[in-house]
Protein backbone atom coordinates (compact mmCIF):
# COMPACT_ATOMS: atom_id res chain seq x y z
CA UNK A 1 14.50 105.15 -23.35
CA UNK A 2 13.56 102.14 -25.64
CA UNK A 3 14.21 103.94 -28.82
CA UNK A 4 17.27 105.90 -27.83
CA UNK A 5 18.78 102.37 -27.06
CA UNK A 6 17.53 100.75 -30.32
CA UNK A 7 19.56 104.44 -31.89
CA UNK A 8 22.65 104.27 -29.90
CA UNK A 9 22.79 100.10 -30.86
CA UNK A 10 21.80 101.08 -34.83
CA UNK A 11 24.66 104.03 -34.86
CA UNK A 12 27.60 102.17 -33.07
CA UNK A 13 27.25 98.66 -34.48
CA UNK A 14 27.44 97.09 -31.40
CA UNK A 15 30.28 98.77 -30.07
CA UNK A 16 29.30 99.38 -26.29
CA UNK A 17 32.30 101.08 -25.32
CA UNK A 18 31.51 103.93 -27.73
CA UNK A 19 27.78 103.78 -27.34
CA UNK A 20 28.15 104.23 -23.45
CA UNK A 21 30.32 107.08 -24.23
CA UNK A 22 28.21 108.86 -26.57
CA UNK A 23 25.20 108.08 -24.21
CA UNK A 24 27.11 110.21 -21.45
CA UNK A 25 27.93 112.61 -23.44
CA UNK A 26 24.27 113.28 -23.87
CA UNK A 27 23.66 113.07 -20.10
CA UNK A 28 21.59 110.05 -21.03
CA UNK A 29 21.83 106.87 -18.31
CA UNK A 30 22.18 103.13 -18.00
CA UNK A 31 21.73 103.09 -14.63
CA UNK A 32 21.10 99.07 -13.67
CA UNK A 33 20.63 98.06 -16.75
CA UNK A 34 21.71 94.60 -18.19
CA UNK A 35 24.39 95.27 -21.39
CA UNK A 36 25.83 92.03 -21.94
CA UNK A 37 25.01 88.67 -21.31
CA UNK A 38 26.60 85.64 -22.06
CA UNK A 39 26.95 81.74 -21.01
CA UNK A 40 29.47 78.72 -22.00
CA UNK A 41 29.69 75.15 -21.14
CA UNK A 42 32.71 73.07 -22.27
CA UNK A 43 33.32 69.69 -21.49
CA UNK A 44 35.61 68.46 -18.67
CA UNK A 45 37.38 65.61 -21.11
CA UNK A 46 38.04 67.76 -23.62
CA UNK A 47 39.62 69.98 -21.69
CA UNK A 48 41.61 67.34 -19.86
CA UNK A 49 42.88 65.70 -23.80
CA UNK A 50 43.81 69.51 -24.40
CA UNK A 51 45.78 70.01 -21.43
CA UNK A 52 47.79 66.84 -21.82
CA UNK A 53 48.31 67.02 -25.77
CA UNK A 54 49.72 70.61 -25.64
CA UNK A 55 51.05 71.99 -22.11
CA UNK A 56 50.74 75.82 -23.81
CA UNK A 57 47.04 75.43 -24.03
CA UNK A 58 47.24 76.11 -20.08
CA UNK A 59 49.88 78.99 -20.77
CA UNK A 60 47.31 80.57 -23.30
CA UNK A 61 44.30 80.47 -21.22
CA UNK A 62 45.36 81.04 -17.98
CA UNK A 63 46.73 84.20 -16.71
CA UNK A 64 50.11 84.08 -14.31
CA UNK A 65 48.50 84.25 -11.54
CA UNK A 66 45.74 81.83 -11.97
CA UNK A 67 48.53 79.35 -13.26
CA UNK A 68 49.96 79.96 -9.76
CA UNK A 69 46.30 78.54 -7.80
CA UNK A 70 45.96 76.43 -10.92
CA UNK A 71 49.28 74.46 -9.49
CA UNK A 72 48.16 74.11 -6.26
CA UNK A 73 45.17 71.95 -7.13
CA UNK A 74 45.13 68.07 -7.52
CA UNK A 75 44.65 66.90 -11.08
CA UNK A 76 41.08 65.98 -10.89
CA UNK A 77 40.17 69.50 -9.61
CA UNK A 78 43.00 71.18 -12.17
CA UNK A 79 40.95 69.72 -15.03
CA UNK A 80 37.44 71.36 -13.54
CA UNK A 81 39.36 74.55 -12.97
CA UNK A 82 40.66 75.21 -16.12
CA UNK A 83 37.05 74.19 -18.14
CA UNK A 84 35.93 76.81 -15.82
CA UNK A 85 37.98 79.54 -16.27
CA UNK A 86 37.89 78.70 -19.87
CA UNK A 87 33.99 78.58 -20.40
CA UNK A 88 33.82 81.76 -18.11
CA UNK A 89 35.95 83.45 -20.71
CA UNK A 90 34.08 82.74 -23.29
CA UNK A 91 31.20 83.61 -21.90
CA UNK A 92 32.50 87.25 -21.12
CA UNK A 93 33.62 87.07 -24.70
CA UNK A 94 30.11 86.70 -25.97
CA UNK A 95 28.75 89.25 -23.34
CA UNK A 96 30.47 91.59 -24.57
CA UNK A 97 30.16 90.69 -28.19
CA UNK A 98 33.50 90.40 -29.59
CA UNK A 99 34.66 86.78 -28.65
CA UNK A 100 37.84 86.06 -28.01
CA UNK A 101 39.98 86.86 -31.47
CA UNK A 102 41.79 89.97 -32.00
CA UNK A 103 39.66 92.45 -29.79
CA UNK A 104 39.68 90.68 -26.95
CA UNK A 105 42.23 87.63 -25.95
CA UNK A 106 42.07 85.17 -23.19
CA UNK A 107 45.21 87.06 -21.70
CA UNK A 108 43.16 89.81 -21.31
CA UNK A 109 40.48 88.08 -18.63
CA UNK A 110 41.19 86.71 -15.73
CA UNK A 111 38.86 84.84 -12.84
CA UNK A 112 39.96 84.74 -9.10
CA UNK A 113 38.23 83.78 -5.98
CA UNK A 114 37.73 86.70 -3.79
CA UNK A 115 38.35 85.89 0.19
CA UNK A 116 35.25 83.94 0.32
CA UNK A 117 36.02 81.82 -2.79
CA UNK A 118 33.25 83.56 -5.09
CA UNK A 119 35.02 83.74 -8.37
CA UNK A 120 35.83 87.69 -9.52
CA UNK A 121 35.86 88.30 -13.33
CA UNK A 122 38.49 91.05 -14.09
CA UNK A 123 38.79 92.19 -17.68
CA UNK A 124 40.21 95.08 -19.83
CA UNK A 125 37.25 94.88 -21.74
CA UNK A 126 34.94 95.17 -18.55
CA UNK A 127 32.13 97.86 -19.54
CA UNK A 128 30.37 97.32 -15.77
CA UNK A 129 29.69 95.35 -13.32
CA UNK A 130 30.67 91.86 -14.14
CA UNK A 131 28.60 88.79 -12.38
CA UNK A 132 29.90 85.23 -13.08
CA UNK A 133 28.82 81.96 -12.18
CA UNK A 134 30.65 79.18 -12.64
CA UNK A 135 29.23 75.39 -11.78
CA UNK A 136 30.99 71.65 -12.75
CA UNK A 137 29.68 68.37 -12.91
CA UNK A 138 31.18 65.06 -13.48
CA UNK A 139 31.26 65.61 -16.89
CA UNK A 140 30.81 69.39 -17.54
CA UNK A 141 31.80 73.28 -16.78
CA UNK A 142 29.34 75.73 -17.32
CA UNK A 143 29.51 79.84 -16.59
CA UNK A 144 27.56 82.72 -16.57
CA UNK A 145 27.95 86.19 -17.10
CA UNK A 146 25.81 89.41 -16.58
CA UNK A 147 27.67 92.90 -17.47
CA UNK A 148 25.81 95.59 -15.40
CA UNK A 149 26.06 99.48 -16.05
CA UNK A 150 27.87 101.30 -14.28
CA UNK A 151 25.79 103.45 -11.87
């Protein structure tokens, strides 16, 4: 299986979309395999100078409705969830090796909390199963991403 991954990587540039493709085509299988991994940590007062300097920088990162939760919050907890939505879009980006430019923009990923509160990476780029973590500190946002196979 080694080799016919190092192939499928070699012949589709890192293209996964078309290398998952081609690898069903063949009846071939990813089955719980990790594709993509990628992590980003940003810091909070950074964010927090962007957001005040230019109030489009929350338009361009956050989708609708996470600019509708992202109003509800007080402006300590704004600043810690907008670093993390950011750094867990980046770290998506890298996962799935494009970054965000013109294949991928931060319009096109959005992060949620499910009913519990456990943050839910949706994408149009999503090639799996998508795991995020997301953690703050005083100073800091860091996230996590894993993209799974699909089964």
């Amino acid at each position: 299986m080694f080799v016919s991954l190092f192939f499928y990587f070699y012949c589709y540039e890192n293209d996964y979309a078309k290398m998952l493709v081609a690898i069903n085509r063949l009846g071939g299988s990813l089955r719980n395999m990790i594709i993509g991994t990628g992590i980003d940590i940003v810091e909070l007062q950074r964010i927090e100078e962007a957001m005040n300097r230019h109030r489009s920088f929350i338009k361009r990162i956050l989708s609708e409705k996470e600019a509708k939760f992202f109003q509800t919050l007080s402006d300590r907890r704004k600043v810690e969830f907008l670093a993390g939505r950011f750094a867990a879009k980046e770290a998506f980006a890298k996962a799935v090796g494009t970054g965000i430019g013109k294949q991928l923009s931060w319009q096109d990923i959005e992060v949620l909390p499910d009913s519990n509160g456990k943050p839910m990476l949706r994408a149009n780029k999503a090639l799996g199963h998508v795991h995020l973590s997301i953690s703050h500190s005083k100073e800091y946002a860091v996230a996590n991403v894993i993209i799974e196979s699909h089964e």
